[in-house]
Protein backbone atom coordinates (compact mmCIF):
# COMPACT_ATOMS: atom_id res chain seq x y z
CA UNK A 1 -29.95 66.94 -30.82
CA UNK A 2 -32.64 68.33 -29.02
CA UNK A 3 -33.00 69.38 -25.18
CA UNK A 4 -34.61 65.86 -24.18
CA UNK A 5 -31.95 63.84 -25.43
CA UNK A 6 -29.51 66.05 -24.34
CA UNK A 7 -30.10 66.31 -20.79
CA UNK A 8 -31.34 62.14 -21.00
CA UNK A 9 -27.70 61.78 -22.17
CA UNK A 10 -26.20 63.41 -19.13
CA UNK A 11 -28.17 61.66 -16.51
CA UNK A 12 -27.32 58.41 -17.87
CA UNK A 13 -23.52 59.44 -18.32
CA UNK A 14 -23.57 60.56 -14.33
CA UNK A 15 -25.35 58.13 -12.98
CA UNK A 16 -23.45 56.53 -9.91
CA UNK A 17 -25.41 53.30 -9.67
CA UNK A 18 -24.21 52.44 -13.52
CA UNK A 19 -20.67 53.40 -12.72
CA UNK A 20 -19.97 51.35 -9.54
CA UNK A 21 -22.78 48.81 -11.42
CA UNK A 22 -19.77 48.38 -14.57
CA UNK A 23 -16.96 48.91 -11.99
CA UNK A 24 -18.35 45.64 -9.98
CA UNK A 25 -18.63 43.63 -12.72
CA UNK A 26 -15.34 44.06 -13.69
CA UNK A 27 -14.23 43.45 -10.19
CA UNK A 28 -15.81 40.41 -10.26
CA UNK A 29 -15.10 38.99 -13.49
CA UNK A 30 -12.02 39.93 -14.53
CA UNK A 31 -8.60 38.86 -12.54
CA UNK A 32 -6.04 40.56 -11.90
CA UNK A 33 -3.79 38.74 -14.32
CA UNK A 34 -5.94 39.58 -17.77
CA UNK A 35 -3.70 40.94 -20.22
CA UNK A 36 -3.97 44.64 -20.14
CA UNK A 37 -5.07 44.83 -23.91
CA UNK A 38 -7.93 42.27 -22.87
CA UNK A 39 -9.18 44.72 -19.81
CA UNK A 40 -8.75 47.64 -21.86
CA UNK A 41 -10.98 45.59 -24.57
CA UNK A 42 -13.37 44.34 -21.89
CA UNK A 43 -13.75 48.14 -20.81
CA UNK A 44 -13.95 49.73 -24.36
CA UNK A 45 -17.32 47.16 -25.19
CA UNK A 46 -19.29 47.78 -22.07
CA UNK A 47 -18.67 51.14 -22.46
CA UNK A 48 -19.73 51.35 -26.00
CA UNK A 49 -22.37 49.07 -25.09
CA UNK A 50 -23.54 51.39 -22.37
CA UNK A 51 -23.25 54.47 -25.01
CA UNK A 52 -25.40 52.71 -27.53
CA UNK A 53 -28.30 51.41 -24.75
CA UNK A 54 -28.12 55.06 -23.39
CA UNK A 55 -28.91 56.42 -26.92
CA UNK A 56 -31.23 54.39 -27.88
CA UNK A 57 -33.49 54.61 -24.31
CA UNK A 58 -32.94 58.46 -24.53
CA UNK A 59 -33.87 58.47 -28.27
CA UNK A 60 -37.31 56.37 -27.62
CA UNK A 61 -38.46 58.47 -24.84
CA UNK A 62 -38.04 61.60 -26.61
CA UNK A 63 -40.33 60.85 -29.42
CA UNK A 64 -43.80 61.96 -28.28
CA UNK A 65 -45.89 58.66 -30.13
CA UNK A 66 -43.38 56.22 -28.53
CA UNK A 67 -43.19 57.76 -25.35
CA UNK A 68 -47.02 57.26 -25.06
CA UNK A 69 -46.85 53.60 -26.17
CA UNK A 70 -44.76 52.99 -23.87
CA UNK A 71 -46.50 54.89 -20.83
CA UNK A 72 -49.48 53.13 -22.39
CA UNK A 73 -47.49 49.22 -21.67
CA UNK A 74 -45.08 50.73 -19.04
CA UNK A 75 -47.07 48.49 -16.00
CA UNK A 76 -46.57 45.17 -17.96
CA UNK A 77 -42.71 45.65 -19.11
CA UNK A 78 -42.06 46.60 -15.37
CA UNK A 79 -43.80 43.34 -14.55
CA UNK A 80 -42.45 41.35 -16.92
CA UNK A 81 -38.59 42.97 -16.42
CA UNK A 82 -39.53 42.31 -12.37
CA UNK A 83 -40.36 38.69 -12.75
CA UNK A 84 -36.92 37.97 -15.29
CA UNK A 85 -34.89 39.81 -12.91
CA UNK A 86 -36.56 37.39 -9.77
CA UNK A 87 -35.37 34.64 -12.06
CA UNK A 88 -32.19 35.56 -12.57
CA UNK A 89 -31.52 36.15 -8.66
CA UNK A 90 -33.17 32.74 -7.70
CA UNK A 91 -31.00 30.97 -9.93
CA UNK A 92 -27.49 32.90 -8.96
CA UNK A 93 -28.65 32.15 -5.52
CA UNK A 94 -28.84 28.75 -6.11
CA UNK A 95 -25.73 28.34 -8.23
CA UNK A 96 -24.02 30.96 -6.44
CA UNK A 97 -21.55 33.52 -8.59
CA UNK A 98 -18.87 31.73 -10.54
């Protein structure tokens, strides 16, 4: 592993926002009377699926070509990520959280 993905790894690992983010969701989501073995289930994915997102984002931006690519498109995938995320928000507002 080089330095890159090291240190990519570690912010991503100790970020804050993602922690209480995942810790939310849960809250949210999942009662109080789940099964244990379901939580602990629930918990093992999202953090697995958090593991393999982190890799992979950590992975792409350490490559020098694809790191230009995407500093090359990074204005239109913040634009397009922007409007989807609008999207989503006007329609939990309007269906509230369930």
């Amino acid at each position: 592993m080089n330095r890159g993905f090291r240190e990519g790894m570690f912010t991503h690992m100790l970020n804050v926002w993602a922690i209480l983010f995942f810790i939310s969701l849960m809250a949210i989501k999942i009662s109080p009377e789940t099964p244990i073995l379901l939580r602990l289930t629930y918990s093992l994915v999202m953090a697995s699926s958090y593991l393999v997102w982190c890799s992979f984002v950590n992975y792409f931006l350490t490559r020098d070509v694809l790191r230009k690519r995407y500093t090359n498109f990074s204005h239109w995938i913040q634009k397009a990520l922007g409007v989807w995320l609008i999207y989503i928000s006007i329609g939990m507002f309007f269906r509230g959280i369930q």
